[in-house]
Protein backbone atom coordinates (compact mmCIF):
# COMPACT_ATOMS: atom_id res chain seq x y z
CA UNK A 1 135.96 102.07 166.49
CA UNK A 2 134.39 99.48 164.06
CA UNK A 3 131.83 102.04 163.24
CA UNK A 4 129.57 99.37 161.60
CA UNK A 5 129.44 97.28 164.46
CA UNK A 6 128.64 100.33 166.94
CA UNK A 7 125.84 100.93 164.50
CA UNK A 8 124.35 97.91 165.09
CA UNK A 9 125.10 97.65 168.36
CA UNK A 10 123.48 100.87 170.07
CA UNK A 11 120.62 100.60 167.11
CA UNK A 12 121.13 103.88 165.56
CA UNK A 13 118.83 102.67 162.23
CA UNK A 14 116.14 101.98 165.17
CA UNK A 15 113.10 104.29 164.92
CA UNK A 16 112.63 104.15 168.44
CA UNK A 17 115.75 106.14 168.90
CA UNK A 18 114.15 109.98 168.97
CA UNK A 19 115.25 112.65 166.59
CA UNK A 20 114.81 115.10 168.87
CA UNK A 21 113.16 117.92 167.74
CA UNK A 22 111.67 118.79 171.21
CA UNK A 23 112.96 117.78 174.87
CA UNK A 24 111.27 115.55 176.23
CA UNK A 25 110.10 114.15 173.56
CA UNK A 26 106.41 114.36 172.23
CA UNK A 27 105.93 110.46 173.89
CA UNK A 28 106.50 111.85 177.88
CA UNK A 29 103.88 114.41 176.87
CA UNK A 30 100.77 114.19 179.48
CA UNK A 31 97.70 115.26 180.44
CA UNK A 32 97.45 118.13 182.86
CA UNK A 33 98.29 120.91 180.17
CA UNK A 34 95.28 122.72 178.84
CA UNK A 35 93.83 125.52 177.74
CA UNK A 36 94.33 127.98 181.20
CA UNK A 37 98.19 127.14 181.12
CA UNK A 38 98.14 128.03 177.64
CA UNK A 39 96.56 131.09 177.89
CA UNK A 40 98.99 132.14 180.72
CA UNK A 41 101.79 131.11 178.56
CA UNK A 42 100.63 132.80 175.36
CA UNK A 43 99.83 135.96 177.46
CA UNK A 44 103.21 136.06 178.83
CA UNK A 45 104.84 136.99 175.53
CA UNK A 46 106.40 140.00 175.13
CA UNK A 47 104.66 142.66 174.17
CA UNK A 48 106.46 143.88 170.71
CA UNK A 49 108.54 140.30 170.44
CA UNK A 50 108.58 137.33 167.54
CA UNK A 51 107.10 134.79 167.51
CA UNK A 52 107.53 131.46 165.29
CA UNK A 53 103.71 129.77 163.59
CA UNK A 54 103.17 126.30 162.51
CA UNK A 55 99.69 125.88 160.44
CA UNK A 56 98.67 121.70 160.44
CA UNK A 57 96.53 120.76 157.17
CA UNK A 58 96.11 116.99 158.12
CA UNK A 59 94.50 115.62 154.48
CA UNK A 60 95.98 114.58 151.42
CA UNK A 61 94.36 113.35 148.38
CA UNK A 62 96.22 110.38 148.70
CA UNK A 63 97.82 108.40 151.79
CA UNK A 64 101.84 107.89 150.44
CA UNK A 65 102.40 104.33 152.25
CA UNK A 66 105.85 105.44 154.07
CA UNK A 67 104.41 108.14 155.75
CA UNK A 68 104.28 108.35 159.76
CA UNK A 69 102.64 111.40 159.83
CA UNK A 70 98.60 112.51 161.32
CA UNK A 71 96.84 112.47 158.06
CA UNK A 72 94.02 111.38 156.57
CA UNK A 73 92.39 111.20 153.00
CA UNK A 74 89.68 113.13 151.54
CA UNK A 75 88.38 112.89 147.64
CA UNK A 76 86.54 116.31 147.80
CA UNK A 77 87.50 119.73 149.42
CA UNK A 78 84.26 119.43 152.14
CA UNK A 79 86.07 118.12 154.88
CA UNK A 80 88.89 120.74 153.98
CA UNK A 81 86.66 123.90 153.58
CA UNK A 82 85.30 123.02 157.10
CA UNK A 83 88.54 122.49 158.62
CA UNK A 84 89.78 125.98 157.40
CA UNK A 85 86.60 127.57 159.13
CA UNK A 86 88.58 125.83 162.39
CA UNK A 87 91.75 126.98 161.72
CA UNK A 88 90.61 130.77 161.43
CA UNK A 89 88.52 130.32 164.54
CA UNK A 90 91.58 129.37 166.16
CA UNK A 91 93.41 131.86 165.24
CA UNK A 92 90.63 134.64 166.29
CA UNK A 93 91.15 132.83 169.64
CA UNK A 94 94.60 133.07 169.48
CA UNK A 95 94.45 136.65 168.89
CA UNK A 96 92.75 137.20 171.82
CA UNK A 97 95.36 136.47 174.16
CA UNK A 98 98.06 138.01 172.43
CA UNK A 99 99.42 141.40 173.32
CA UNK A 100 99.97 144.22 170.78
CA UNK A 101 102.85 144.44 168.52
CA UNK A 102 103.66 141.10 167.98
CA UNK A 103 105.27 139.74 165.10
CA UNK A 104 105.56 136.54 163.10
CA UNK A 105 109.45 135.77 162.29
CA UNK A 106 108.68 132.05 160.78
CA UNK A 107 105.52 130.80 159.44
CA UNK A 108 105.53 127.60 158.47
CA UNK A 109 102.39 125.57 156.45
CA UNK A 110 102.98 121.75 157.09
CA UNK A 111 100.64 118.60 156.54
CA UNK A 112 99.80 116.60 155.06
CA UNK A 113 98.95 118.44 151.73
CA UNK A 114 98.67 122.33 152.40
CA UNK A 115 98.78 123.35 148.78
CA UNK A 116 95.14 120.70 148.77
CA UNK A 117 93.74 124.21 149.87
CA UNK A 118 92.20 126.05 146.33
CA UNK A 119 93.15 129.66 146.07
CA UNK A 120 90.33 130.96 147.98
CA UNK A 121 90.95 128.60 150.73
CA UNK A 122 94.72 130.10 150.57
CA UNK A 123 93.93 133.95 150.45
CA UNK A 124 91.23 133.28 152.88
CA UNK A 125 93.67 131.42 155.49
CA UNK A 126 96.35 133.65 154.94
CA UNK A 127 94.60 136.71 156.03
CA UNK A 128 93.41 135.51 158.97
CA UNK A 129 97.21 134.45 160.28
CA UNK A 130 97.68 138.20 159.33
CA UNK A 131 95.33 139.97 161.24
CA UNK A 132 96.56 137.52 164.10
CA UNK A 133 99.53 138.86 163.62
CA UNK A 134 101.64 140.65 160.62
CA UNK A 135 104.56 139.11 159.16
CA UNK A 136 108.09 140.84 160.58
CA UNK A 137 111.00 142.19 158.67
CA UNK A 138 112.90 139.79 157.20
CA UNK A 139 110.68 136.73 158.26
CA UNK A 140 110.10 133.04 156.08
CA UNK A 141 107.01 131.87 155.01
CA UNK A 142 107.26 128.61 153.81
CA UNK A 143 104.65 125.96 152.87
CA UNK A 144 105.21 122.09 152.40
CA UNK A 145 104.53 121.42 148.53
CA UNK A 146 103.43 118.45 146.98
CA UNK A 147 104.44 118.65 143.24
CA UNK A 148 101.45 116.32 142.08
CA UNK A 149 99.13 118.51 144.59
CA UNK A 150 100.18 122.47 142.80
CA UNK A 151 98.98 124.57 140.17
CA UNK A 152 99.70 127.64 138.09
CA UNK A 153 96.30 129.47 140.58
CA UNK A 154 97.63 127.73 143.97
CA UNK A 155 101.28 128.88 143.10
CA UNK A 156 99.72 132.77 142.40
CA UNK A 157 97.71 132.55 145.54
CA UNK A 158 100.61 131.55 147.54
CA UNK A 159 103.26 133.64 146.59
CA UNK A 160 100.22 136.88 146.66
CA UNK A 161 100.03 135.74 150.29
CA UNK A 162 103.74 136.20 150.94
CA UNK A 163 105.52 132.50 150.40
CA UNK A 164 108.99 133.09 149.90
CA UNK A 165 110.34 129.29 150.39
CA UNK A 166 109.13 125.97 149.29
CA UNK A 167 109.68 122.82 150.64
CA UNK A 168 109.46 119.89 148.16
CA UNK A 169 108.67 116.28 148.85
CA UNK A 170 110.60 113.98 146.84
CA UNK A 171 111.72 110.99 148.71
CA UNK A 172 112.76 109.13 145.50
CA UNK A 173 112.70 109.45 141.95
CA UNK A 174 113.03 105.87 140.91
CA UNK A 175 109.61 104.57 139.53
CA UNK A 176 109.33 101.22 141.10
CA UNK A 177 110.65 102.69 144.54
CA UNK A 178 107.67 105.44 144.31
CA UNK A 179 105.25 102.75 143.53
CA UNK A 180 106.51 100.48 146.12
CA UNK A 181 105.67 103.24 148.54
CA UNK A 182 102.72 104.49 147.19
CA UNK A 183 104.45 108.07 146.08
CA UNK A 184 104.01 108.70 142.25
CA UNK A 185 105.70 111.54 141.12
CA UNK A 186 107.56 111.94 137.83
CA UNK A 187 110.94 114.37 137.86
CA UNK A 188 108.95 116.21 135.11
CA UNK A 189 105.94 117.01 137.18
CA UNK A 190 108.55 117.85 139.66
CA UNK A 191 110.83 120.21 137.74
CA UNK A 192 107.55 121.93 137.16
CA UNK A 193 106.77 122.90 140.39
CA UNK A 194 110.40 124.58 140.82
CA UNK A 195 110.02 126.03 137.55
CA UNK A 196 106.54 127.90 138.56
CA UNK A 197 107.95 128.51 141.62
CA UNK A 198 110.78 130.22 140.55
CA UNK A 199 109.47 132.21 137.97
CA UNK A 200 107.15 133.90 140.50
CA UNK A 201 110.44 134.96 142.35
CA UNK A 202 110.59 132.02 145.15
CA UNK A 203 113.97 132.54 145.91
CA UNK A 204 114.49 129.68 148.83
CA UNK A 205 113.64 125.71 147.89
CA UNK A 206 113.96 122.93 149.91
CA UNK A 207 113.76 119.11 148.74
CA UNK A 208 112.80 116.42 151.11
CA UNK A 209 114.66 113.03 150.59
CA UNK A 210 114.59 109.41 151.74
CA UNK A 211 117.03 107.22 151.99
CA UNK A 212 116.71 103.83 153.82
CA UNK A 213 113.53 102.57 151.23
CA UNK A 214 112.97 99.47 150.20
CA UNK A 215 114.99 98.22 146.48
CA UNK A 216 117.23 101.60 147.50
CA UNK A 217 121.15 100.60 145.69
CA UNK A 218 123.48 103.11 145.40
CA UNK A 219 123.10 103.33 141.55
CA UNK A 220 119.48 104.45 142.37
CA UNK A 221 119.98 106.80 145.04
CA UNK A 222 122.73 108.49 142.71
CA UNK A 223 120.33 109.16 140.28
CA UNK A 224 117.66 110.47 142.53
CA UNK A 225 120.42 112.82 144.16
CA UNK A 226 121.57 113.89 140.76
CA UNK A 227 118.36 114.78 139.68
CA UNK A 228 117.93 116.89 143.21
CA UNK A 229 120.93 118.34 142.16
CA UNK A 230 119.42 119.52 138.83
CA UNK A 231 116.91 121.29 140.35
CA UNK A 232 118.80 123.93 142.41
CA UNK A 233 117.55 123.35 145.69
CA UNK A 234 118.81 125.60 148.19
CA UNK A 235 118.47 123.21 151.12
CA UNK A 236 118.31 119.49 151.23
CA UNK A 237 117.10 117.15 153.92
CA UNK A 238 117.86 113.47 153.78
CA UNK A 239 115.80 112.15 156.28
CA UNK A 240 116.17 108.17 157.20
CA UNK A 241 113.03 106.29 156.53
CA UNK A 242 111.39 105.12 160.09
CA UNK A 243 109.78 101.77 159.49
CA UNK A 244 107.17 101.97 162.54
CA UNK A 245 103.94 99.95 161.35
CA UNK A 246 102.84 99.44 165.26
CA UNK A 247 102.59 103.36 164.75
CA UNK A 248 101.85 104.04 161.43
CA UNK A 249 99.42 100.73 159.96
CA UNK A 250 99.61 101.81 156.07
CA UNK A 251 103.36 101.03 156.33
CA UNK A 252 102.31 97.50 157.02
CA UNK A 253 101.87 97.60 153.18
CA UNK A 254 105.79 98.32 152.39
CA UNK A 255 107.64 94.58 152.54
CA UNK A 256 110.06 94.46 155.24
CA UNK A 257 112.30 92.03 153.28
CA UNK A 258 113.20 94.56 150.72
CA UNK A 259 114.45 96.99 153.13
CA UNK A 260 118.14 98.01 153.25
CA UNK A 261 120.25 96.49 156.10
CA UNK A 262 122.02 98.92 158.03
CA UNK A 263 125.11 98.67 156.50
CA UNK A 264 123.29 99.43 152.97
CA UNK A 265 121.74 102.41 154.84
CA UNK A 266 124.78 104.14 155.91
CA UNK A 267 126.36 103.39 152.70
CA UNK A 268 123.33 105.47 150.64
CA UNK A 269 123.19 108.14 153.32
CA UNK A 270 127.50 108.44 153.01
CA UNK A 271 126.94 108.30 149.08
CA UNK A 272 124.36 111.07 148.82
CA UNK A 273 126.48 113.24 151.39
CA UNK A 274 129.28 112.98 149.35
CA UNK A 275 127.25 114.32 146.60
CA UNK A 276 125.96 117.03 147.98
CA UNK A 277 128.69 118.20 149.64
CA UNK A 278 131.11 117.74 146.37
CA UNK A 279 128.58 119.99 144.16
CA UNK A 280 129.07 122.81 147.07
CA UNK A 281 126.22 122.32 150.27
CA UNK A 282 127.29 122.60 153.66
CA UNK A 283 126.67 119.17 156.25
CA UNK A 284 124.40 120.65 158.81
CA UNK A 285 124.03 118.35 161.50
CA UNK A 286 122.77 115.16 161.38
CA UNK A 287 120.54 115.34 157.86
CA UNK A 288 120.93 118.53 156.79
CA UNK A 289 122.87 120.18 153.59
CA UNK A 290 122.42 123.88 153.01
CA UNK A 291 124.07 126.22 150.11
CA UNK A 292 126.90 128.60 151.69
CA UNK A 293 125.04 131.99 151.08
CA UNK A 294 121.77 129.89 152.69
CA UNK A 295 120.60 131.33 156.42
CA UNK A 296 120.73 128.09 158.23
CA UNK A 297 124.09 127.81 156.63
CA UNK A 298 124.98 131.13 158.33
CA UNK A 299 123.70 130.23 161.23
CA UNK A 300 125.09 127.29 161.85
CA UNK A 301 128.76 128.98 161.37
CA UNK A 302 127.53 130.94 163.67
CA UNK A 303 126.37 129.09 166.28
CA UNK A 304 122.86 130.05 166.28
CA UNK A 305 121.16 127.10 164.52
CA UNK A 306 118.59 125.57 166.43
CA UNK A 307 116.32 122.79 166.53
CA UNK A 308 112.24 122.32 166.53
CA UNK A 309 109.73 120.32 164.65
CA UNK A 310 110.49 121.26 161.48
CA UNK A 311 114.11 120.42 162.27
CA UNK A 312 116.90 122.84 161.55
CA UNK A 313 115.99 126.33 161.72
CA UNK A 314 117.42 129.62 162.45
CA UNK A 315 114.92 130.89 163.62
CA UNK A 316 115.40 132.41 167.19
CA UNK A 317 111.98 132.98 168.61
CA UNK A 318 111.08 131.86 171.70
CA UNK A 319 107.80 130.72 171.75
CA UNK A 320 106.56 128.14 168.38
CA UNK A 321 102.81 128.32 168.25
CA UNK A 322 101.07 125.39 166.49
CA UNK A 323 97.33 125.78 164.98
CA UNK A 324 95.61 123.00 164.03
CA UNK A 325 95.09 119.05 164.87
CA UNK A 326 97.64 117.43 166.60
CA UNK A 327 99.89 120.92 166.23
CA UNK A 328 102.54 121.18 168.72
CA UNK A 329 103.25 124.35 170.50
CA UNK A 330 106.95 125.60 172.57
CA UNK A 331 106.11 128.06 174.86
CA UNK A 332 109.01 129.37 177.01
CA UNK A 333 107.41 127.25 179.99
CA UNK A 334 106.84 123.82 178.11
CA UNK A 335 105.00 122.16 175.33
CA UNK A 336 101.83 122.20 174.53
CA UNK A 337 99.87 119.49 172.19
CA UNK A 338 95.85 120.33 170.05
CA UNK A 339 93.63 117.50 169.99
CA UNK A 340 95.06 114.83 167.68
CA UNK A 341 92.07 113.96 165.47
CA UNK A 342 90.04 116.46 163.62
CA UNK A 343 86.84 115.98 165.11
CA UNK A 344 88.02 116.66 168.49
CA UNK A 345 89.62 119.45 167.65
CA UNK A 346 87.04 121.25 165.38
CA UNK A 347 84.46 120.64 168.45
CA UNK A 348 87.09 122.26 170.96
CA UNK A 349 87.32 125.05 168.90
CA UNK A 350 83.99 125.64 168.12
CA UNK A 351 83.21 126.08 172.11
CA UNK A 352 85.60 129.06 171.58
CA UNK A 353 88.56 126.74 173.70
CA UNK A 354 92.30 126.92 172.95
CA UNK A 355 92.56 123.04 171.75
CA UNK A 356 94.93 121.86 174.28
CA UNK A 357 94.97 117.96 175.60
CA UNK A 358 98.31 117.39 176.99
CA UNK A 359 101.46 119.06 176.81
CA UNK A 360 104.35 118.94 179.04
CA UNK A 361 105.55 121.66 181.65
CA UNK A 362 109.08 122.72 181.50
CA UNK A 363 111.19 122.08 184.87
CA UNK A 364 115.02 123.52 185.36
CA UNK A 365 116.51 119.88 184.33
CA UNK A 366 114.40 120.03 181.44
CA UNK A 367 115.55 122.93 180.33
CA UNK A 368 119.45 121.90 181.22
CA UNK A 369 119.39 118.97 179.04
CA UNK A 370 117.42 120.10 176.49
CA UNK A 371 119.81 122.96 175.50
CA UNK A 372 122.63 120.00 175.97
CA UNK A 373 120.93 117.56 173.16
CA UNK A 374 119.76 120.74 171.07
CA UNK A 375 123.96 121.49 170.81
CA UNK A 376 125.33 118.15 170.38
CA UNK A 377 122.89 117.44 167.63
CA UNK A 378 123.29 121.07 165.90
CA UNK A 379 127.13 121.56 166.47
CA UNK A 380 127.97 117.55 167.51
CA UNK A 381 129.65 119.26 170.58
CA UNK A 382 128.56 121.25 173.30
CA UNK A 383 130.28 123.71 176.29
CA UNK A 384 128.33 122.48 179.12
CA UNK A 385 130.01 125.13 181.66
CA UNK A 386 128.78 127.50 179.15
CA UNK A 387 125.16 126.03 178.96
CA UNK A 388 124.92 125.86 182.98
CA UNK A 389 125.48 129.57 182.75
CA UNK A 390 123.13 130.51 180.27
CA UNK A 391 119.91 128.51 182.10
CA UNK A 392 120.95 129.22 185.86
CA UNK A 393 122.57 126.44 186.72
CA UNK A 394 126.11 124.95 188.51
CA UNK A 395 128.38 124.48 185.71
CA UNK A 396 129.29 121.22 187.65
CA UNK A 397 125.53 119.82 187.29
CA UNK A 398 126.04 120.34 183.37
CA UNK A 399 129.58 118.57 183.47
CA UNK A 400 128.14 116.18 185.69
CA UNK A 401 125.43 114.89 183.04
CA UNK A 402 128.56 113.54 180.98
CA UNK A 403 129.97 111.39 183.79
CA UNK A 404 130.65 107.80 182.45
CA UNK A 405 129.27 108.81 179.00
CA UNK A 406 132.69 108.19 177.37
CA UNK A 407 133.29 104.86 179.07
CA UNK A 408 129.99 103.73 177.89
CA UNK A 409 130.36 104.77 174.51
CA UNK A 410 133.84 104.33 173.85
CA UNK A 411 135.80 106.08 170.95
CA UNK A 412 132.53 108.19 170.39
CA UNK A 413 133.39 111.58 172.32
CA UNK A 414 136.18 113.92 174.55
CA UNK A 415 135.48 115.94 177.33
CA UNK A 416 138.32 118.35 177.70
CA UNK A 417 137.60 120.93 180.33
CA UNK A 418 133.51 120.58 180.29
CA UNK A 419 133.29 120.68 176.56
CA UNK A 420 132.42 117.42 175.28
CA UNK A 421 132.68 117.02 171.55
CA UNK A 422 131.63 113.63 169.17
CA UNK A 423 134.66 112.40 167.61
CA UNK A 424 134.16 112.65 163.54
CA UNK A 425 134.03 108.63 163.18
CA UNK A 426 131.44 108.94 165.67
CA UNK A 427 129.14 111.77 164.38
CA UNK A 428 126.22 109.35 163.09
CA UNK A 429 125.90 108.32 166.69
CA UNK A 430 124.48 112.05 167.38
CA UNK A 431 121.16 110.76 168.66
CA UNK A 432 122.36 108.10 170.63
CA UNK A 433 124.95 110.35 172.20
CA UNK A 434 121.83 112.73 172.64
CA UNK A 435 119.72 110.21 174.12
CA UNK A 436 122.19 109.88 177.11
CA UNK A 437 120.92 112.92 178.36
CA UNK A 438 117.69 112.64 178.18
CA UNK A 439 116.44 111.47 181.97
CA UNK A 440 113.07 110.60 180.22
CA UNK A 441 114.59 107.39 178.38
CA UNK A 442 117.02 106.68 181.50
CA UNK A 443 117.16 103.09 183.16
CA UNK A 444 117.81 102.83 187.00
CA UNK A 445 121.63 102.26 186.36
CA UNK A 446 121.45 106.25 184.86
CA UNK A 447 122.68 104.63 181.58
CA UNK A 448 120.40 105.41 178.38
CA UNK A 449 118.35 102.26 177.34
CA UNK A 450 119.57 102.48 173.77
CA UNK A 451 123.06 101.04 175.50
């Protein structure tokens, strides 16, 4: 296979192509899903059980131009101190429904800017997430920090509140790439983040990279990996940049003609692999690197990695409860989405309302194929007897789903005996192998439209 010329061909570099962290994805989600299913679904949780929470802080001091994300800017902590009053009303709601003795295994703080909060805003948030619900043994509490957006007092309140990994935005350390995508941020201010954060015993970090940025060459994307490298980081996602300005307008302001061409991207994403993976981090999946000793490194030996909106995890609880705007919730039944903008949801919870406005409700072939494109992007293969079993179904449905997939994608996969598995040339085709079993993106011929 002229793996260049497949690349082009099925569009993997497109953003329209999902990532698939959820099944379907967020786009199929509807209307019809509100706060009554929720409640059902959040009272169904075992009594005693895990459960996984994902905290939304939408504002930033500053909008970073290559960012896709719900945000929005603020120059003063009002807007912020208000929407923390939401987020513990939330939770108070939350509460309510849930049965005794549960546990949180994963907390996660995402944004946006989180670490915007001051200390009191911290210590004050925190606590309410814990009498919603303790921490468990053993369980992650990690926080999305912006290096420029941290202090000595934030770091302190943080780790007093029970942070024990980091998660580091980075995207690139070349100047006139960070100004080009209005991201500042020295490797100095950087280092001294990791430094703070260490020294108040953070043992897990994770850096966030780009690759795919406009003015990206190799010789620069070397030197932002080696300076990664320098840190210590523990984990390391290289994420592709998404151009997407029909979705995201401040990314109208990054010039199109100084974007890499797909060649160039593969080329930086197969040079910073090659880095990472020569100075000792595991390849998990499809933009993931993780240090041996690291948990999603152990779990993705052993076969328990999974997938969500954070992206790899290994975290195994069954129902993903987001607070917050826009937040996105997995519930053993389906999906449910908050109100996207701020206003909507702060007046939604203020009527003492779960903030619910669409969602998606899970049906047995959702279930089937999600569990399919959560294995072939996690271990780029997948038993489908085995995954029939495990959700109820014929294991000749599952095997079924693969029919014609290796005709139509030639040189990509092998089925031998229901287990289909992406041929190594092939494994930066994950998604598009993926996205021919999702019946969501499907055109009348049963042939995935990115074909």
């Amino acid at each position: 296979m002229d793996n260049l010329t497949q690349l082009r061909k099925l569009g993997l570099f497109d953003a329209r192509v999902p990532r698939y962290t959820s099944y379907p994805t967020a786009p199929h989600f509807a209307g019809g899903i509100g706060g009554s299913h929720v409640s059902d679904w959040i009272r169904a949780i075992p009594q005693g059980s895990q459960i996984s929470l994902y905290l939304h802080v939408p504002f930033c001091r500053r909008l970073c131009w290559f960012c896709a994300c719900r945000t929005q800017g603020t120059s003063t902590l009002s807007p912020v101190a208000a929407y923390v009053d939401s987020l513990t009303q939330e939770l108070e709601t939350l509460k309510s429904h849930l049965l005794p003795g549960i546990t949180i295994s994963h907390l996660h703080w995402g944004g946006g800017t989180p670490t915007l909060l001051d200390p009191g805003m911290i210590e004050r948030l925190s606590a309410a997430i814990f009498d919603t619900a303790p921490l468990g043994e053993n369980a992650q509490f990690s926080v999305e920090i912006d290096p420029n957006e941290i202090d000595d007092a934030r770091m302190d309140a943080l780790v007093a509140a029970g942070l024990n990994r980091a998660s580091l935005g980075v995207q690139d350390f070349d100047p006139m790439i960070q100004e080009v995508i209005g991201r500042p941020q020295t490797f100095e201010v950087t280092k001294a983040a990791v430094d703070g954060l260490r020294a108040r015993g953070v043992q897990s970090l994770n850096v966030d990279l780009l690759y795919g940025l406009p003015h990206q060459t190799n010789a620069r994307m070397t030197d932002s990996v080696k300076k990664v490298l320098s840190l210590g980081p523990d984990r390391i996602a290289l994420f592709g940049y998404a151009h997407v300005p029909w979705m995201a307008r401040r990314q109208g302001l990054i010039p199109t003609e100084a974007l890499p061409s797909p060649e160039e991207r593969l080329e930086l994403f197969n040079l910073s692999r090659d880095l990472f993976v020569a100075n000792g981090f595991d390849e998990i999946g499809i933009d993931h690197f993780a240090r041996p000793e690291d948990g999603l490194s152990k779990a993705h030996k052993a076969g328990t990695m999974h997938r969500n909106f954070q992206g790899y995890t290994e975290d195994s609880a069954e129902a993903l409860i987001g607070i917050g705007a826009s937040s996105i919730s997995r519930y053993p039944q389906g999906y449910a989405q908050n109100a996207p903008a701020t206003s909507a949801y702060q007046e939604r919870v203020r009527a003492g309302q779960l903030p619910v406005t669409r969602g998606h409700a899970f049906t047995g072939d959702d279930i089937l194929r999600g569990r399919v494109i959560e294995q072939i992007l996690c271990d780029f293969a997948v038993d489908l007897p085995a995954i029939a079993r495990e959700v109820g179904v014929d294991p000749a449905t599952a095997v079924a789903l693969a029919g014609g997939l290796a005709e139509t994608l030639p040189g990509t996969v092998s089925v031998t005996d229901g287990v289909l598995t992406i041929e190594p040339q092939a494994r930066p085709l994950a998604r598009i192998i993926a996205r021919y079993f999702d019946a969501y993106e499907m055109n009348e011929a049963g042939h995935s439209q990115a074909v």
